[in-house]
Protein backbone atom coordinates (compact mmCIF):
# COMPACT_ATOMS: atom_id res chain seq x y z
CA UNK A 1 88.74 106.83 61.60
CA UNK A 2 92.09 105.97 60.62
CA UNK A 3 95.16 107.41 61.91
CA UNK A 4 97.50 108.94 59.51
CA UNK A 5 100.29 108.44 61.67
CA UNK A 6 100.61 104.61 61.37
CA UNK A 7 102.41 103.11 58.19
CA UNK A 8 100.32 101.99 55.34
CA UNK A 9 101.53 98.14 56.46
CA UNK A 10 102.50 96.98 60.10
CA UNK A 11 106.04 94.90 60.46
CA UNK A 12 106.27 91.17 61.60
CA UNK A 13 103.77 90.54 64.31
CA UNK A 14 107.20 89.34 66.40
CA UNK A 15 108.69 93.03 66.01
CA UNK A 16 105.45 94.65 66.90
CA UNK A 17 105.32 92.48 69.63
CA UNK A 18 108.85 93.32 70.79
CA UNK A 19 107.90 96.60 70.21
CA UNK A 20 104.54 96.53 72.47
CA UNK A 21 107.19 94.79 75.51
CA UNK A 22 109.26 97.88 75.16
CA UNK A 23 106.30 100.28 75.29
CA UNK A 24 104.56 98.23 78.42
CA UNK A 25 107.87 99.01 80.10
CA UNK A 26 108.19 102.43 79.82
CA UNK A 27 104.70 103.39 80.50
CA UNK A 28 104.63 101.48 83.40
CA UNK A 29 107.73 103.44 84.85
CA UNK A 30 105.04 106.50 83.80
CA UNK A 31 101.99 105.08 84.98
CA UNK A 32 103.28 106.97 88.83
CA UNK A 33 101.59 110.65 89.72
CA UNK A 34 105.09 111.43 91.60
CA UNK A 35 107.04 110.24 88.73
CA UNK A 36 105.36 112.07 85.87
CA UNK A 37 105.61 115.32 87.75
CA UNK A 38 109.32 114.60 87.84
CA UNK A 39 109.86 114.02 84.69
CA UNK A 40 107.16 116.77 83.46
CA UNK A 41 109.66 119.84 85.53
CA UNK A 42 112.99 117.84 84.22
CA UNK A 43 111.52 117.93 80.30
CA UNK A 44 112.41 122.12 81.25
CA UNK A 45 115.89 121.33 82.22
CA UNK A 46 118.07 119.94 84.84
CA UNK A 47 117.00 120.12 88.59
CA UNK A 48 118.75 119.05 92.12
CA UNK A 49 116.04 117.33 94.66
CA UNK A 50 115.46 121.05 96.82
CA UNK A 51 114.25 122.39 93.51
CA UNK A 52 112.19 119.26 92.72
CA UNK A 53 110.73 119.25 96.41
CA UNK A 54 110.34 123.01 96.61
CA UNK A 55 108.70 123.04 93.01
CA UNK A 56 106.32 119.35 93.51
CA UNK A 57 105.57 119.33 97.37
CA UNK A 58 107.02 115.81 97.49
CA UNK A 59 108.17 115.09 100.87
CA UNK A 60 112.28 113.94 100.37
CA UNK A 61 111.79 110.42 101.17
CA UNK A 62 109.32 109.95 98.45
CA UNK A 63 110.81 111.96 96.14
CA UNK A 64 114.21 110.18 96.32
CA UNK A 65 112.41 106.89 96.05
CA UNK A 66 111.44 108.05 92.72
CA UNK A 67 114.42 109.10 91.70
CA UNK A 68 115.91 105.94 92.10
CA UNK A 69 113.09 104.17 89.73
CA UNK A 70 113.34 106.68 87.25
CA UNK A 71 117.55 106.39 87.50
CA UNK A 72 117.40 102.93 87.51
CA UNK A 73 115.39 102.80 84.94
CA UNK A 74 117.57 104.89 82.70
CA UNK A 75 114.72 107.63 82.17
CA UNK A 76 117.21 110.25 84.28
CA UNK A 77 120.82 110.68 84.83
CA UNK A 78 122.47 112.94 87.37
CA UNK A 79 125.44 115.40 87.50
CA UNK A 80 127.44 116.45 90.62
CA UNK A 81 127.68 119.94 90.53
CA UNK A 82 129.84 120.99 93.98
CA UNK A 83 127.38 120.08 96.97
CA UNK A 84 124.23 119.52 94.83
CA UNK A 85 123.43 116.65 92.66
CA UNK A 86 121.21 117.43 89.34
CA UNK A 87 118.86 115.53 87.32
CA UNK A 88 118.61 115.87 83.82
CA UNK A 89 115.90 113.99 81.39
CA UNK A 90 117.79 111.08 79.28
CA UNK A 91 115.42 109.23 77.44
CA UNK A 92 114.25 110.58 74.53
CA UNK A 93 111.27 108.05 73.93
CA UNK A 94 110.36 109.43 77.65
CA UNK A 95 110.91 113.33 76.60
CA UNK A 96 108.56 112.46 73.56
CA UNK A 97 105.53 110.96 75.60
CA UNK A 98 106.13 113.71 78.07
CA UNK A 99 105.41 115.89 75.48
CA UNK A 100 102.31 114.50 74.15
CA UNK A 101 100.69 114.35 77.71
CA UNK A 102 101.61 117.91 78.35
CA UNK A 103 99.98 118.15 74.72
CA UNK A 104 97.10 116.32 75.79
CA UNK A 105 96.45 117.24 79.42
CA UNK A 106 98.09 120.88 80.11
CA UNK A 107 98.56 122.57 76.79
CA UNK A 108 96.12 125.75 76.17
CA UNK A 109 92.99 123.72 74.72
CA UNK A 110 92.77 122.47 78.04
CA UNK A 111 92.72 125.26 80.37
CA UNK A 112 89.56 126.90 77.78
């Protein structure tokens, strides 16, 4: 079957290839339970790590770990809001996939 979403003909096989590098690289950031939870509560809207730990049951340590990758990685920033820091989703290629998973693993054809 084909898929309707791909173009009729693909680019150069050396920008589909630079293409499938960036890809790799982002869904090996995602390819982390901890870290797709993360990003799943920040795709409602900015969070500070109590709310994330509170909301995930991921023990601090771990969580900030995480939060580092996923900072580091450019898929989060943060804000300083008084005493508590926030993270906020800021990739939007990451904020698309998010949604297709939730699409494809949580949304309401799943839970029938």
């Amino acid at each position: 079957m084909m898929n309707s979403n791909l173009p009729l003909s693909l680019p150069e096989i050396s920008t589909i290839r630079e293409s499938a590098s960036e890809a790799c690289a982002i869904l090996k950031i995602l390819a982390n339970e901890d870290r797709l939870l993360i990003l799943c509560q920040l795709s409602e809207g900015a969070k500070n790590v109590g709310e994330l730990e509170t909301l995930l049951d991921i023990h601090q340590p771990t969580l900030s770990q995480q939060l580092t990758v996923l900072r580091e990685e450019k898929l989060v920033t943060t804000e300083r809001q008084g005493k508590y820091i926030y993270y906020h989703l800021a990739s939007p290629e990451a904020a698309k996939i998010m949604g297709v998973l939730f699409e494809l693993y949580c949304g309401s054809d799943k839970n029938q």
